[in-house]
C-alpha atoms as a PDB file:
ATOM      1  CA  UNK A   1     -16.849   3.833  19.752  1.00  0.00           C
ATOM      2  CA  UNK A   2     -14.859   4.971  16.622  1.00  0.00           C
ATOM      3  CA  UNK A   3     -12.860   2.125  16.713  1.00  0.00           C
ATOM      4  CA  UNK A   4     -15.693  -0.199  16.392  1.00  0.00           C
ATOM      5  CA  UNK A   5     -18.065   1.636  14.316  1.00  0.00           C
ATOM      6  CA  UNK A   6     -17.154   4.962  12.928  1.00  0.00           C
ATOM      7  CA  UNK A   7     -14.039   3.972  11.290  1.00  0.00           C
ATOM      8  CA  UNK A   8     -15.482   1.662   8.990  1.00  0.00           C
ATOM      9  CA  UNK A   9     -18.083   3.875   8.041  1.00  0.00           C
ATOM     10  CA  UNK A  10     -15.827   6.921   6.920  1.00  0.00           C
ATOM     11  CA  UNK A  11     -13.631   3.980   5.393  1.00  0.00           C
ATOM     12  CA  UNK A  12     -16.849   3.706   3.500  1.00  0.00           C
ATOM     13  CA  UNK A  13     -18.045   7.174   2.794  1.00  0.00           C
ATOM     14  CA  UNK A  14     -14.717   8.069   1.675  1.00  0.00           C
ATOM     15  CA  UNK A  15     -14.072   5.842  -0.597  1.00  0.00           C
ATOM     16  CA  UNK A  16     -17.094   6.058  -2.419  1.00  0.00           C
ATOM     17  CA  UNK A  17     -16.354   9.696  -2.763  1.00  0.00           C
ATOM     18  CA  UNK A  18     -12.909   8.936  -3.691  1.00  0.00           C
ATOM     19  CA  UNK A  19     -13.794   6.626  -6.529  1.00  0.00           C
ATOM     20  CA  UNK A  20     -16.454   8.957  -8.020  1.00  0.00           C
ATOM     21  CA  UNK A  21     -14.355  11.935  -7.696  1.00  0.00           C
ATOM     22  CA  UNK A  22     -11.229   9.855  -8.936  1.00  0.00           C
ATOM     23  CA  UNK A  23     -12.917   7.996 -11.916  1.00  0.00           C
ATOM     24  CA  UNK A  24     -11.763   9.923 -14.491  1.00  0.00           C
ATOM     25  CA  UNK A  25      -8.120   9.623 -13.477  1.00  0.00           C
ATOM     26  CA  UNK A  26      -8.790   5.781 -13.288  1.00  0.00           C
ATOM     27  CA  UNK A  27      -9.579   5.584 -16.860  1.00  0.00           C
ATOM     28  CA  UNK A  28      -6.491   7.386 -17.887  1.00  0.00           C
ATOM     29  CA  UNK A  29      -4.144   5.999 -15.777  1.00  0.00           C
ATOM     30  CA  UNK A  30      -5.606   2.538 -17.056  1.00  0.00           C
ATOM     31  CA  UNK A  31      -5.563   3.337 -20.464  1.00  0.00           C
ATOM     32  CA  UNK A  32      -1.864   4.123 -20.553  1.00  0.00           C
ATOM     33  CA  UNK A  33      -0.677   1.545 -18.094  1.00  0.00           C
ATOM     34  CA  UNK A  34      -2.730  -0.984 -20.323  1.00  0.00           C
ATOM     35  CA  UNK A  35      -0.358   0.291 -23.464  1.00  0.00           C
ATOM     36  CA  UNK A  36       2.639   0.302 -21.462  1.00  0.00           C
ATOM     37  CA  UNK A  37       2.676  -3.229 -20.196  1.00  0.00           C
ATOM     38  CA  UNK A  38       0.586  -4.871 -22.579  1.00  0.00           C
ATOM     39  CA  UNK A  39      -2.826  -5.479 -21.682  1.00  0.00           C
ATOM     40  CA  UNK A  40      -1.945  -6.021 -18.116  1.00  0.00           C
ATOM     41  CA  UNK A  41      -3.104  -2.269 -16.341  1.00  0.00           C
ATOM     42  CA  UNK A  42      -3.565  -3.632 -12.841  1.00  0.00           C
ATOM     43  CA  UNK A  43      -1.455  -5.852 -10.166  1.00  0.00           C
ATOM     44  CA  UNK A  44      -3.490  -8.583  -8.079  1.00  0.00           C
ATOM     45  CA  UNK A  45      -1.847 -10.570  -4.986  1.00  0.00           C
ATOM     46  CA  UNK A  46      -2.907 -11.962  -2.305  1.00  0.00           C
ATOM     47  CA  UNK A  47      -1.945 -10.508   1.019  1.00  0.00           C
ATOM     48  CA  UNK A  48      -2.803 -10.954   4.882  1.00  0.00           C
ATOM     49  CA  UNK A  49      -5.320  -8.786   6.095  1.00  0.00           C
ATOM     50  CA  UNK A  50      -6.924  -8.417   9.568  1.00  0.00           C
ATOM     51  CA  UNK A  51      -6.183 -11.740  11.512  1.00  0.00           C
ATOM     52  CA  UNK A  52      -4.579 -12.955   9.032  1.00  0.00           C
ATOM     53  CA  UNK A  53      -7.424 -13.554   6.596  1.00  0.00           C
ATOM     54  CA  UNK A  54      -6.267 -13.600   3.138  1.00  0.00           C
ATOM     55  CA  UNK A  55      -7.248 -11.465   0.226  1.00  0.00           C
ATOM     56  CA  UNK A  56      -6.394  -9.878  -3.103  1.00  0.00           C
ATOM     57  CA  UNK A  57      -4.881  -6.637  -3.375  1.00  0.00           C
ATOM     58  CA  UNK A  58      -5.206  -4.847  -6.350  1.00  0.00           C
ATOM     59  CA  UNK A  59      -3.161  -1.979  -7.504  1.00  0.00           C
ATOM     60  CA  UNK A  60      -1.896  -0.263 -10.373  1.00  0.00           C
ATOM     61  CA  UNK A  61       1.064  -2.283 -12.448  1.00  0.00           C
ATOM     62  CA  UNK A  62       4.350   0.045 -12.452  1.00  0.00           C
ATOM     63  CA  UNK A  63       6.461  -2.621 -14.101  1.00  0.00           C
ATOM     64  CA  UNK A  64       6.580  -5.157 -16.691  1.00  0.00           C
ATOM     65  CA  UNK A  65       6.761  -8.675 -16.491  1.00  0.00           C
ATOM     66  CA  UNK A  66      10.186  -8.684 -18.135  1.00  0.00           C
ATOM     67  CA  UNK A  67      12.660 -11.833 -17.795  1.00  0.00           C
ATOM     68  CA  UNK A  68      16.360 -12.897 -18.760  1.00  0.00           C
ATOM     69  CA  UNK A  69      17.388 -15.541 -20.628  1.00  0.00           C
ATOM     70  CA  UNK A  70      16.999 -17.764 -17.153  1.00  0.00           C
ATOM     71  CA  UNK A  71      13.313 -17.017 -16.729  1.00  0.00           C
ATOM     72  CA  UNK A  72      13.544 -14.811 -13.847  1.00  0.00           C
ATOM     73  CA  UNK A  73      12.511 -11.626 -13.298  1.00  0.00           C
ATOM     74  CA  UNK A  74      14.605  -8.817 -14.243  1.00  0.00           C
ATOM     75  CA  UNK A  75      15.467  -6.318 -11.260  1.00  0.00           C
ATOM     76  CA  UNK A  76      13.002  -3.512 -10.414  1.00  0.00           C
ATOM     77  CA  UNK A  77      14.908  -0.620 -11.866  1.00  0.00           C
ATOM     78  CA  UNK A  78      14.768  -2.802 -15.509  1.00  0.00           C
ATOM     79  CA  UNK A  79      11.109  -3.222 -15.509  1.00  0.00           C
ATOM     80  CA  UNK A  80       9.859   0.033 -13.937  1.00  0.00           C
ATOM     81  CA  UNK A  81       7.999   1.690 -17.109  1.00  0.00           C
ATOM     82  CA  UNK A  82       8.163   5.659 -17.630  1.00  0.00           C
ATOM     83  CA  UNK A  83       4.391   5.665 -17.177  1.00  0.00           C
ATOM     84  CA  UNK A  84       4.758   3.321 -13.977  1.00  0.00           C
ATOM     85  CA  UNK A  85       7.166   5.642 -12.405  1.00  0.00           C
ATOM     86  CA  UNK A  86       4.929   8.353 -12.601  1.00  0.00           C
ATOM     87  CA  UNK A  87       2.464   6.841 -11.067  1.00  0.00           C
ATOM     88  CA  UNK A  88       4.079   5.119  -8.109  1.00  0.00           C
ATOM     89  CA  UNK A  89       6.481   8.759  -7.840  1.00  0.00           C
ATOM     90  CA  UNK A  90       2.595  10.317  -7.382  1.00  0.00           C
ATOM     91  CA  UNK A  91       1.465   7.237  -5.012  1.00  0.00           C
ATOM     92  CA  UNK A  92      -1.450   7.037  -7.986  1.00  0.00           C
ATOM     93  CA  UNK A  93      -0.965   3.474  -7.553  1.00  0.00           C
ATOM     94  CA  UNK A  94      -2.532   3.081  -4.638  1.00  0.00           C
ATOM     95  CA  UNK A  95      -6.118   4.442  -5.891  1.00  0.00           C
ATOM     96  CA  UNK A  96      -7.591   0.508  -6.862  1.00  0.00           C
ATOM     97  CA  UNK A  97      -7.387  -0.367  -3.205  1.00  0.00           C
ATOM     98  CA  UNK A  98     -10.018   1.893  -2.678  1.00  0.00           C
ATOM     99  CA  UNK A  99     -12.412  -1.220  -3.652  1.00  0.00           C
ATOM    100  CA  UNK A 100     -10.635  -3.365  -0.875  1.00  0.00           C
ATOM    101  CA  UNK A 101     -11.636  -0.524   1.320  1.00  0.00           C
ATOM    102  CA  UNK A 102     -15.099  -0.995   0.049  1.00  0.00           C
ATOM    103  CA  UNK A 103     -14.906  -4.454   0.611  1.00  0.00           C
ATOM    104  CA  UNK A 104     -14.133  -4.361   4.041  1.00  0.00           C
ATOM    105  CA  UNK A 105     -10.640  -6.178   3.190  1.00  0.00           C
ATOM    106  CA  UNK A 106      -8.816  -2.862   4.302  1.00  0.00           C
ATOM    107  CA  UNK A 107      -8.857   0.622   5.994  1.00  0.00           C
ATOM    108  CA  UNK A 108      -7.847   4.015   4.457  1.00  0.00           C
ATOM    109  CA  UNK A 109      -5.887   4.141   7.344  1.00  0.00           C
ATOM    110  CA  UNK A 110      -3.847   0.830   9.136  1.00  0.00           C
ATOM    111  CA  UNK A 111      -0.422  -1.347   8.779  1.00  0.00           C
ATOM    112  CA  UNK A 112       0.427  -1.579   4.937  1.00  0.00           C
ATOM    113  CA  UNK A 113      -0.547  -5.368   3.905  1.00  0.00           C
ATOM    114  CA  UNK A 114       2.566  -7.005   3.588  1.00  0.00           C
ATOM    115  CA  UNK A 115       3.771 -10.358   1.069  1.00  0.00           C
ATOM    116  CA  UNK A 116       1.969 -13.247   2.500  1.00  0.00           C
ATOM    117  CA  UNK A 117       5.560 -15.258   2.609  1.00  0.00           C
ATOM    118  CA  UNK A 118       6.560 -12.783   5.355  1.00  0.00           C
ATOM    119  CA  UNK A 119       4.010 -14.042   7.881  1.00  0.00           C
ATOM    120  CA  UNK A 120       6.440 -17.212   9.325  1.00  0.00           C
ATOM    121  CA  UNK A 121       9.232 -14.680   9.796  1.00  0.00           C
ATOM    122  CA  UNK A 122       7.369 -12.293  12.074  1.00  0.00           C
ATOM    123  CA  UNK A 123       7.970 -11.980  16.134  1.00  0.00           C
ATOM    124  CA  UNK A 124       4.499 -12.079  18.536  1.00  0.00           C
ATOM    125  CA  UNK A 125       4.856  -8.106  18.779  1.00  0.00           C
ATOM    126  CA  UNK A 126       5.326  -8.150  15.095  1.00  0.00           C
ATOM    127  CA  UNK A 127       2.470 -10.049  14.794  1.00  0.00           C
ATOM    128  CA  UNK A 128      -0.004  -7.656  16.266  1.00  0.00           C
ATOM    129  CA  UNK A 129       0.191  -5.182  13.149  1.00  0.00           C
ATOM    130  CA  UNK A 130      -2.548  -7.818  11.860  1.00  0.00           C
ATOM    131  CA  UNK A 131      -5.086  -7.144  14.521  1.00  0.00           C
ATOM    132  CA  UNK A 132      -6.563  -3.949  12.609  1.00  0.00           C
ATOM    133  CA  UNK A 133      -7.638  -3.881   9.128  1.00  0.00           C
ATOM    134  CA  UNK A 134      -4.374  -3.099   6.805  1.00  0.00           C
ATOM    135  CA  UNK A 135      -4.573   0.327   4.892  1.00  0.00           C
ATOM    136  CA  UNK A 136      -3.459   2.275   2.268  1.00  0.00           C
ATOM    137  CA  UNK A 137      -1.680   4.887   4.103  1.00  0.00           C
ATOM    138  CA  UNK A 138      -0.473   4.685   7.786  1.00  0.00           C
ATOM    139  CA  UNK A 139       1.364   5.705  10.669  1.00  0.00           C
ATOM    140  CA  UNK A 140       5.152   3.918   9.209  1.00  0.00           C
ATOM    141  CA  UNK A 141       4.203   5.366   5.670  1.00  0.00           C
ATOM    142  CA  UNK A 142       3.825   8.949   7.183  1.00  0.00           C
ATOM    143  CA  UNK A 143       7.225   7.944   9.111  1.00  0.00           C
ATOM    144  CA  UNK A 144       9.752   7.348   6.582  1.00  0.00           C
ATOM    145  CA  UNK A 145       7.503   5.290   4.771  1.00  0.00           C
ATOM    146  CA  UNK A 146      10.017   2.696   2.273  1.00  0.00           C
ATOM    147  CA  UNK A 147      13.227   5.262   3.487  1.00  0.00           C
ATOM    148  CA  UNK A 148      13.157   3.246   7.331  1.00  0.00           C
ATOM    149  CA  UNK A 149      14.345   0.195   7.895  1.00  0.00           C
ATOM    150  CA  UNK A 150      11.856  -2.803   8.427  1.00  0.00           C
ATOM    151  CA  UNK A 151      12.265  -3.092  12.203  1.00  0.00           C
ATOM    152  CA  UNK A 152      11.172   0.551  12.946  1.00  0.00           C
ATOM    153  CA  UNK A 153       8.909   0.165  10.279  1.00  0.00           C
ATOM    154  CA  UNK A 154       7.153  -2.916  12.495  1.00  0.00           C
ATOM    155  CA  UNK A 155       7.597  -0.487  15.659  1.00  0.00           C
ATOM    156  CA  UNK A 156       5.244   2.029  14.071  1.00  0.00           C
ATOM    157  CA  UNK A 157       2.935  -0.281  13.272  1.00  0.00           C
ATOM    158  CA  UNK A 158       2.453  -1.782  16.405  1.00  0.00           C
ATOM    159  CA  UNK A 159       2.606   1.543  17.880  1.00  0.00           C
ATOM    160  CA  UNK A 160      -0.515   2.245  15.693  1.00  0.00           C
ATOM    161  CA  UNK A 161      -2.605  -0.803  16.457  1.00  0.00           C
ATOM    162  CA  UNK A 162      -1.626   0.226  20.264  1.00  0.00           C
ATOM    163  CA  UNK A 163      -3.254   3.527  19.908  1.00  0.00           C
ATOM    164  CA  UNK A 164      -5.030   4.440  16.942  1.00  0.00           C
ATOM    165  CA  UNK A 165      -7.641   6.961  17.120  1.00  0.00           C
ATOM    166  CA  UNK A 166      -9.946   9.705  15.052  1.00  0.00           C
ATOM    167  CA  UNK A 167      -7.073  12.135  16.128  1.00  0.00           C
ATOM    168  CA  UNK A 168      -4.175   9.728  14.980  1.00  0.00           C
ATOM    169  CA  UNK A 169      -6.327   9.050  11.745  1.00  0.00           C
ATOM    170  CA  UNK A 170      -6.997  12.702  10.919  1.00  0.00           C
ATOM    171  CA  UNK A 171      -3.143  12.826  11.220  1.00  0.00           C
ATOM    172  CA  UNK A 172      -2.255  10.579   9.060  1.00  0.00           C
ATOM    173  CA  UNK A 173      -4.022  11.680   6.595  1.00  0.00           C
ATOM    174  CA  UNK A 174      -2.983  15.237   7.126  1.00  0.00           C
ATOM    175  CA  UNK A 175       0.881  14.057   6.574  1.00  0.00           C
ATOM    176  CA  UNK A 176      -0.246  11.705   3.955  1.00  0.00           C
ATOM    177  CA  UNK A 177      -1.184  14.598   1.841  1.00  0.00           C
ATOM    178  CA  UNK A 178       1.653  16.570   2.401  1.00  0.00           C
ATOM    179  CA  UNK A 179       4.196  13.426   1.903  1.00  0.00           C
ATOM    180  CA  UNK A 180       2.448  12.721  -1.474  1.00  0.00           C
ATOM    181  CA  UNK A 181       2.696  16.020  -3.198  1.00  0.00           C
ATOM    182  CA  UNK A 182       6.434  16.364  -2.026  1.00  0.00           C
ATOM    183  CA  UNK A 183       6.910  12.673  -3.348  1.00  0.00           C
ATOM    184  CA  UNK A 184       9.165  11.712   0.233  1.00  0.00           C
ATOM    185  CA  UNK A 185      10.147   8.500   0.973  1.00  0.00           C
ATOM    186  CA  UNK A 186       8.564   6.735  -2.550  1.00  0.00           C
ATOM    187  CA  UNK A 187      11.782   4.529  -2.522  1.00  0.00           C
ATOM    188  CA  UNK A 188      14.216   2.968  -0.539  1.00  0.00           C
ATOM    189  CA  UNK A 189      18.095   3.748  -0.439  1.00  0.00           C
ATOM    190  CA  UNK A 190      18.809   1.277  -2.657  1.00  0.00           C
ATOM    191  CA  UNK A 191      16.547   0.299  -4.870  1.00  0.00           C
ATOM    192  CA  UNK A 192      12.692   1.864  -6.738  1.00  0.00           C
ATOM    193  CA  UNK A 193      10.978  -0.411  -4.271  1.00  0.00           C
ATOM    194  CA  UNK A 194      11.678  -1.168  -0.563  1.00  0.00           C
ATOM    195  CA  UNK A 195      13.755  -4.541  -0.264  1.00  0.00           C
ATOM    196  CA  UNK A 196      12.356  -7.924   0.993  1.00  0.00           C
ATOM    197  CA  UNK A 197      11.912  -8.998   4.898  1.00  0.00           C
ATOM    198  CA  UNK A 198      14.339 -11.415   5.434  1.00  0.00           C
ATOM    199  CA  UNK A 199      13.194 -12.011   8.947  1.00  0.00           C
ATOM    200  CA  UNK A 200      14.642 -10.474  12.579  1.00  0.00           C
END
């Protein structure tokens, strides 16, 4: 019964409340993020959802679209702003998927959606993290999060679309909290941002 009804509709009531109570911080954050990298406050990209389906994330833009002399990107350390890292070190970033939520493209709670060029390199088990809806927190983010490696990153989230539940919800949102105001496991080992798939 939850899993077929009532998790969409707290998906719903929350984020309504969460956008009305977190409004004011949205216009903030915006404003300075829209000074910082120039016009350009907010980070769209399209990303596979549940079964697959395709749609556009959005999220706050930590970095700038800054290039060498080549035309290609700079690394993620060069074009993380000051602003930016404040608000991906507070996970403030995440707030603008709050409308996918309301959209129905994602849960509060599921399998974070992953880059879309990742989806050839996945196993069958792997696979199966896109039979839920994918959320903004879950049970690999409250498990290391970007500080595990990919495969036991894929093992949690499996694990979760095996046996999710109110009681496995209310816990990750429990951790969530906790994980966010003691900023763990924002990056990686090496680098401000966890490092691409590169398959099994």
């Amino acid at each position: 019964m939850y899993n077929k009804y009532f998790k969409r509709i707290i998906d719903l009531i929350v984020s309504i409340i969460g956008l009305a109570m977190l409004f004011p911080v949205l216009i903030i954050i915006t404003f300075f993020l829209t000074i910082s990298n120039k016009g350009k406050p907010f980070f769209f990209q399209l990303r596979p959802g549940w079964n697959e389906k395709l749609f556009k994330i959005i999220k706050f833009k930590t970095m700038t679209d800054a290039k060498d002399r080549h035309g290609n990107l700079l690394p993620d350390a060069k074009r993380l702003t000051k602003v930016g890292a404040f608000v991906r070190k507070t996970s403030l970033d995440e707030i603008p998927q709050l409308f996918n939520v309301l959209k129905g493209e994602m849960s509060l709670i599921g399998p974070r959606p992953l880059l879309l060029e990742y989806l050839p390199m996945y196993t069958n088990i792997q696979k199966k993290r896109h039979q839920v809806r994918p959320g903004i927190t879950g049970w690999a983010q409250v498990n290391g999060r970007n500080s595990i490696g990919w495969e036991d990153k894929f093992l949690l989230d499996v694990y979760y679309v095996n046996n999710f539940s109110f009681a496995i919800d209310l816990k990750v949102i429990f951790l969530t909290i906790k994980k966010v105001l003691l900023c763990v496991g924002i990056t990686s080992v090496t680098s401000v941002s966890m490092e691409k798939f590169k398959g099994n």
